[in-house]
C-alpha atoms as a PDB file:
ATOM      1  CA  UNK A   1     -19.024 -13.802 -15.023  1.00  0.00           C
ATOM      2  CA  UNK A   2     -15.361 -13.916 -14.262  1.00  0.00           C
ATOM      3  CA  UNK A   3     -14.292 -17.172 -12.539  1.00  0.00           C
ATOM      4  CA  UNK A   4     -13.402 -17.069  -8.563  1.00  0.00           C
ATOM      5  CA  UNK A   5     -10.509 -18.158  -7.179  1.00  0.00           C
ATOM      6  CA  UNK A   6     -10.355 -18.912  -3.706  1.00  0.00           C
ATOM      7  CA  UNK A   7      -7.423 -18.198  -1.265  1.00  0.00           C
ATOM      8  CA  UNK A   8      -5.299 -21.316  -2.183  1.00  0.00           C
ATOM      9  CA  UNK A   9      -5.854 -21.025  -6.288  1.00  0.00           C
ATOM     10  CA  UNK A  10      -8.549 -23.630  -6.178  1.00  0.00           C
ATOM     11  CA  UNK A  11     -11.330 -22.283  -8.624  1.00  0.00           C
ATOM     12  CA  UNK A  12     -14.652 -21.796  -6.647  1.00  0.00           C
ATOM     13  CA  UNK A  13     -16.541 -23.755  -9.388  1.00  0.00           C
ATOM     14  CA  UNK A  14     -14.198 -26.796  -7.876  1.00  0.00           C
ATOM     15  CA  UNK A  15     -14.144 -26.462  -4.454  1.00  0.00           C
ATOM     16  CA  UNK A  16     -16.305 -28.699  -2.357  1.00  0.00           C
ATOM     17  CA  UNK A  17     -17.729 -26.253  -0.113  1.00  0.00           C
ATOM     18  CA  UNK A  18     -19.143 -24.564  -2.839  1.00  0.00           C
ATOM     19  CA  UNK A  19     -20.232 -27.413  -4.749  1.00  0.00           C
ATOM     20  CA  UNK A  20     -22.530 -28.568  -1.517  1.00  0.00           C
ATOM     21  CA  UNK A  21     -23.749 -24.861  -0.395  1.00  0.00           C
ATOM     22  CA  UNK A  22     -25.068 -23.169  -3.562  1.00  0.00           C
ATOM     23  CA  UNK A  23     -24.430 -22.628  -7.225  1.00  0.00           C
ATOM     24  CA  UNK A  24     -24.180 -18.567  -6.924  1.00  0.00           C
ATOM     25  CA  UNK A  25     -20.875 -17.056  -5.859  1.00  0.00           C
ATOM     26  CA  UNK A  26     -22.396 -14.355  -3.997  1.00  0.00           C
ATOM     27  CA  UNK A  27     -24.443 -17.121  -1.651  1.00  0.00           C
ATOM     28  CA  UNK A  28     -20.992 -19.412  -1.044  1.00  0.00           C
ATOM     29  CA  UNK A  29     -20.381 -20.136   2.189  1.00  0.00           C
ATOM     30  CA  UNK A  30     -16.635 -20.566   1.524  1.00  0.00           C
ATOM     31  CA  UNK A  31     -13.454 -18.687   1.775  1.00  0.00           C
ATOM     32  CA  UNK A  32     -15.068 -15.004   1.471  1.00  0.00           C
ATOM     33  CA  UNK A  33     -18.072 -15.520   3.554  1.00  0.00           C
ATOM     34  CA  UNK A  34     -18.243 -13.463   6.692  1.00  0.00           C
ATOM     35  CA  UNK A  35     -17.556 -15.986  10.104  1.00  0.00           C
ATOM     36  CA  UNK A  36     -20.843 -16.311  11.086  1.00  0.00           C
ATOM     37  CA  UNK A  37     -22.089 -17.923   7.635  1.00  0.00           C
ATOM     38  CA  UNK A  38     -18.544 -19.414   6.617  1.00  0.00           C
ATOM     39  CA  UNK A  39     -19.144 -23.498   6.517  1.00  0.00           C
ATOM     40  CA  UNK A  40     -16.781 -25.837   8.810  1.00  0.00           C
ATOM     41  CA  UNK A  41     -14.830 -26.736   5.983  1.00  0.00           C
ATOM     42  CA  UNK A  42     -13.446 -23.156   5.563  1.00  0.00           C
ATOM     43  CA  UNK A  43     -13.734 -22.192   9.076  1.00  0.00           C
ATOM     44  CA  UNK A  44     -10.871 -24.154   9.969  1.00  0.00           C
ATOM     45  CA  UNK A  45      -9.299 -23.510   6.235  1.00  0.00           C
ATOM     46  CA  UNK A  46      -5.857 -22.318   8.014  1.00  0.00           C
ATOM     47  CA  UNK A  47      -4.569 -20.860   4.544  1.00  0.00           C
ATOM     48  CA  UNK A  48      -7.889 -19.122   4.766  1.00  0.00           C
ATOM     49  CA  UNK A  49      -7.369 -17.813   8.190  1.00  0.00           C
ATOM     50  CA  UNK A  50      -3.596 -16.863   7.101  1.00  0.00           C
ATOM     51  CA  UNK A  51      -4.810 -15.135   3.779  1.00  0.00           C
ATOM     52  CA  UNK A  52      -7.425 -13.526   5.813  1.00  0.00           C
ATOM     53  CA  UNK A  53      -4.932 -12.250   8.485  1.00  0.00           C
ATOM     54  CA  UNK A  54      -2.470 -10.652   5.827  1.00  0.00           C
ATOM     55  CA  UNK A  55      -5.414  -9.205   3.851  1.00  0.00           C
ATOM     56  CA  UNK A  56      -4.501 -10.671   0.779  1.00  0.00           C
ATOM     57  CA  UNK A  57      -6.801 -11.861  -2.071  1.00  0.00           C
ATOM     58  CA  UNK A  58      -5.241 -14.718  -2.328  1.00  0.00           C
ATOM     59  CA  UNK A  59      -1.842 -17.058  -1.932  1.00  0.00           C
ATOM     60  CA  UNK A  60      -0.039 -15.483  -4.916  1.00  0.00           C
ATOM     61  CA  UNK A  61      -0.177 -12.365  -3.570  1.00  0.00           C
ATOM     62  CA  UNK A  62       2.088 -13.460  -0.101  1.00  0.00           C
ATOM     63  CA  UNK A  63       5.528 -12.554   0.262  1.00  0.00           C
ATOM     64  CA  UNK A  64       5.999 -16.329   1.358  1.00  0.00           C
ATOM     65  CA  UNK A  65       4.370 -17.521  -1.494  1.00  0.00           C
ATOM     66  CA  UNK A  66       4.339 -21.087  -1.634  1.00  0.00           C
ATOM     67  CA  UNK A  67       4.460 -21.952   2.277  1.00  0.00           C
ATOM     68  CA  UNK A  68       4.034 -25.426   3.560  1.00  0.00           C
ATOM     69  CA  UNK A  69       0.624 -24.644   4.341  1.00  0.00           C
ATOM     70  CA  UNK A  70      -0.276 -23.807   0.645  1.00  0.00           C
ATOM     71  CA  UNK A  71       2.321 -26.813  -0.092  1.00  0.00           C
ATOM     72  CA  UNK A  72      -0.076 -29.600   1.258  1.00  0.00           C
ATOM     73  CA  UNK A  73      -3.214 -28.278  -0.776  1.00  0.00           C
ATOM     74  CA  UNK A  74      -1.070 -28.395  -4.309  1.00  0.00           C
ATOM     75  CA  UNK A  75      -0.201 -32.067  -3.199  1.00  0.00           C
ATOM     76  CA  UNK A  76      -4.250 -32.497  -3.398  1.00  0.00           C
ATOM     77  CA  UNK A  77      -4.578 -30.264  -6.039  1.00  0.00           C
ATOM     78  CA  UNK A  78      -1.918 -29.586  -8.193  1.00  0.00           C
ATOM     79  CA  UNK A  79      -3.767 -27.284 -10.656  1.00  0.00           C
ATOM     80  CA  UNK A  80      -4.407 -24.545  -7.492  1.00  0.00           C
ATOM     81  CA  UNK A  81      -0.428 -23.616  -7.892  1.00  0.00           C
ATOM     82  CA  UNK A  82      -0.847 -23.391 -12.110  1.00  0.00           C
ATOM     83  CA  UNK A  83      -3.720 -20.917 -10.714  1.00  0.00           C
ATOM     84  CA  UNK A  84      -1.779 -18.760  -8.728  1.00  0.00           C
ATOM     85  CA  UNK A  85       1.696 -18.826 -11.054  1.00  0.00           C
ATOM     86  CA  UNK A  86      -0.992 -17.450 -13.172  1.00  0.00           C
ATOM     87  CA  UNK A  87      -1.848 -14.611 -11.172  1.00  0.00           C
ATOM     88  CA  UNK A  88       1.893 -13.784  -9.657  1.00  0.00           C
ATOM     89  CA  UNK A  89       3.102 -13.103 -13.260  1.00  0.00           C
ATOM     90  CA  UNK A  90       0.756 -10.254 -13.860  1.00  0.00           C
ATOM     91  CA  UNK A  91       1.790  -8.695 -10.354  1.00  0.00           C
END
């Protein structure tokens, strides 16, 4: 199966929420779940709100890619921008 990437470039296999909520993408409460299952950690996610918003699949799709918002995530976790320079070069 084809790896995940969540809104911000962090690979779902990595993220916390889905490290504590199940070991099957399709049962992650995380960045794609619908609100009523999402868990608190992505609820108030605000790149996840924003991505959501502009109906985008993730950050290297946005015309403002990075923002600040994005910005304090690849302080955390630098690999999430090699991610998504990944993905804007095949655009």
């Amino acid at each position: 199966m084809k790896e995940k990437i969540g809104f911000c470039g962090l690979k779902c296999s990595k993220c916390p929420t889905f490290l504590q909520t199940h070991k099957d993408y399709e049962q992650c409460n995380g960045c794609f779940s619908k609100d009523e299952q999402v868990s608190r950690y992505a609820r108030i996610c605000e790149v996840r709100k924003c991505a959501m918003m502009k109906l985008i699949k993730n950050c290297a799709y946005c015309k403002n890619y990075p923002c600040e918002m994005l910005n304090k995530i690849i302080a955390h976790a630098p690999n999430t921008k090699d991610t998504l320079d990944k993905i804007r070069k095949t655009l």
